[in-house]
Protein backbone atom coordinates (compact mmCIF):
# COMPACT_ATOMS: atom_id res chain seq x y z
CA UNK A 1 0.00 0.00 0.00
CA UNK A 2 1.22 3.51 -1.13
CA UNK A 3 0.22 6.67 0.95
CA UNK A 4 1.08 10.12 0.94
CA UNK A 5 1.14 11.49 4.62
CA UNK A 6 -2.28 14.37 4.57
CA UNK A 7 -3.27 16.60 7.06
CA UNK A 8 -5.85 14.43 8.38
CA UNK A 9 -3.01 11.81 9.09
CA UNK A 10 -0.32 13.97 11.61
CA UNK A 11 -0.12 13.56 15.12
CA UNK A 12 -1.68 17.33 15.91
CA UNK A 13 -4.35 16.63 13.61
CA UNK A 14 -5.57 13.40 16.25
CA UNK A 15 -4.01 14.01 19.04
CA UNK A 16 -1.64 11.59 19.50
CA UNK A 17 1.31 14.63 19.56
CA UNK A 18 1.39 18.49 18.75
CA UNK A 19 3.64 17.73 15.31
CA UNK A 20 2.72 17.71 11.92
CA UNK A 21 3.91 14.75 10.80
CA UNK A 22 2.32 10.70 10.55
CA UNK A 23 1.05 9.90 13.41
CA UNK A 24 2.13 6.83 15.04
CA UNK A 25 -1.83 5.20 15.18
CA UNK A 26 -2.28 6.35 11.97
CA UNK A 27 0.64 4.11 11.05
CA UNK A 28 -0.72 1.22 12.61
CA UNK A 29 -3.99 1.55 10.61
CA UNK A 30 -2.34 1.74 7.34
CA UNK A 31 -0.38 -1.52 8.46
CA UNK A 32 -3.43 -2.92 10.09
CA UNK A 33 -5.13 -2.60 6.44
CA UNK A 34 -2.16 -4.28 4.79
CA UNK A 35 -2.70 -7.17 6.56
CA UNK A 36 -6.41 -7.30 6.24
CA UNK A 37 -5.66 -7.15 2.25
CA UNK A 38 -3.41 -9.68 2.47
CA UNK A 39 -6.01 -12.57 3.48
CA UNK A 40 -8.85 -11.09 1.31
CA UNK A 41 -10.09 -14.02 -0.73
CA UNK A 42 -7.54 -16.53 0.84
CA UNK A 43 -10.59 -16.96 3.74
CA UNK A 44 -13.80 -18.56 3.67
CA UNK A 45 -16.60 -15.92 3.09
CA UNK A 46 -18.43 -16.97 6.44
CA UNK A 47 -14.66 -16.21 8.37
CA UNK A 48 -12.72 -12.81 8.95
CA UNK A 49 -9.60 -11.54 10.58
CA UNK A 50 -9.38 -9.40 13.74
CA UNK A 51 -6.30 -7.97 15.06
CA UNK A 52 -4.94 -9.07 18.88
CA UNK A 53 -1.58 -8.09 18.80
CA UNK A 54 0.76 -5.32 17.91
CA UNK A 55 4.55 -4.41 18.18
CA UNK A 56 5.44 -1.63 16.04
CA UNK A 57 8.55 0.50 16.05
CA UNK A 58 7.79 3.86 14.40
CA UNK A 59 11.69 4.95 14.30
CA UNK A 60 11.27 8.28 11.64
CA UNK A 61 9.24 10.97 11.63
CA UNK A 62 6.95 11.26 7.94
CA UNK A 63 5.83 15.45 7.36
CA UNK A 64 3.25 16.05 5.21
CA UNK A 65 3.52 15.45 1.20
CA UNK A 66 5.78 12.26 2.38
CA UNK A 67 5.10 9.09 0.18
CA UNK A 68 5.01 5.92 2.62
CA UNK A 69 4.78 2.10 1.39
CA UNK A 70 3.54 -0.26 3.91
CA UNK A 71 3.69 -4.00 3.23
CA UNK A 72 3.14 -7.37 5.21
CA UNK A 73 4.40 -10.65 5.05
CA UNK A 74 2.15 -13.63 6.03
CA UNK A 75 5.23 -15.52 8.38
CA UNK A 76 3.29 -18.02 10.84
CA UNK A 77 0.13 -19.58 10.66
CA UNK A 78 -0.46 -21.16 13.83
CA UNK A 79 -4.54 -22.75 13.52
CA UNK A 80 -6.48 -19.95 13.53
CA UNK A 81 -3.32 -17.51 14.19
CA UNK A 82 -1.93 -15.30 11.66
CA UNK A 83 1.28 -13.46 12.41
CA UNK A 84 2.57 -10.63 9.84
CA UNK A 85 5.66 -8.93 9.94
CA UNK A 86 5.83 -5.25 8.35
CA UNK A 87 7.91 -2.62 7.20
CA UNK A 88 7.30 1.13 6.36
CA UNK A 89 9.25 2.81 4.18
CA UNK A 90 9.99 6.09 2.81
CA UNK A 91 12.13 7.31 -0.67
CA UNK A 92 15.58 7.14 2.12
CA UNK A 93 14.89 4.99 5.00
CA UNK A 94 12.69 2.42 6.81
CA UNK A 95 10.34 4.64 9.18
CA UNK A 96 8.41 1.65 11.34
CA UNK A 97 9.10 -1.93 11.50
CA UNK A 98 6.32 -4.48 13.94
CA UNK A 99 4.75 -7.63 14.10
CA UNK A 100 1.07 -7.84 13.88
CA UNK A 101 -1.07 -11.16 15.04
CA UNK A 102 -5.26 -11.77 13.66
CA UNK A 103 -7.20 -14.33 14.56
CA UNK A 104 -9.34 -16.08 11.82
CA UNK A 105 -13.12 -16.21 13.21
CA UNK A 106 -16.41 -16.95 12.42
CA UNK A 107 -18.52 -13.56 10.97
CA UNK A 108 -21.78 -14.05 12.54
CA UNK A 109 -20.55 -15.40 15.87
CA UNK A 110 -18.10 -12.85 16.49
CA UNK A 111 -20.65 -10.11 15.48
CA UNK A 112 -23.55 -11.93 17.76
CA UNK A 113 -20.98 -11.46 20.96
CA UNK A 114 -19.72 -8.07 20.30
CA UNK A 115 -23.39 -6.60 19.96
């Protein structure tokens, strides 16, 4: 996934920090939504992911007008366990680096306990 860092994306924009540059959640949704791409059509229709585990390292700051790729590697699948490692990269460097477990489970039955 390519991304250019927008307003709507800095830590002062959301609060996370009073700098206008990525913010580190915002990170983690744009690797969060790598992953979720990664298993679309690999699952059954009636199954989905959910995330229940992060480690990131955000190690470089991103201003606005920045152009970030985020991708994910599929590296363990343990039953129902999915484990992806990422990397986020600028034009010059690596700028976060993590480790992000889902858990493959049933639609309707995770819906019908959340409600």
């Amino acid at each position: 996934m390519l991304i250019m860092v927008e307003r709507e994306d800095t830590a002062s924009k959301i609060g996370s920090g009073d700098v206008p540059v990525l913010a580190t959640p915002r990170l983690l949704t744009f690797a969060e939504m790598v992953t979720v791409q990664a298993v679309v059509g690999h699952l059954d229709p009636a199954h989905t992911s959910v995330g229940t585990r992060v480690e990131l390292d955000h190690l470089a700051a991103s201003p606005v007008g920045t152009h970030v790729e985020v991708v994910a590697e599929l590296t363990e699948v343990d039953g129902r366990k999915l484990v992806f490692e990422f990397t986020a990269r600028d034009r010059e460097q690596v700028i976060s680096k993590g480790r992000i477990e889902r858990m493959v489970v049933d639609r309707e039955r995770f819906i019908s306990r959340s409600g």
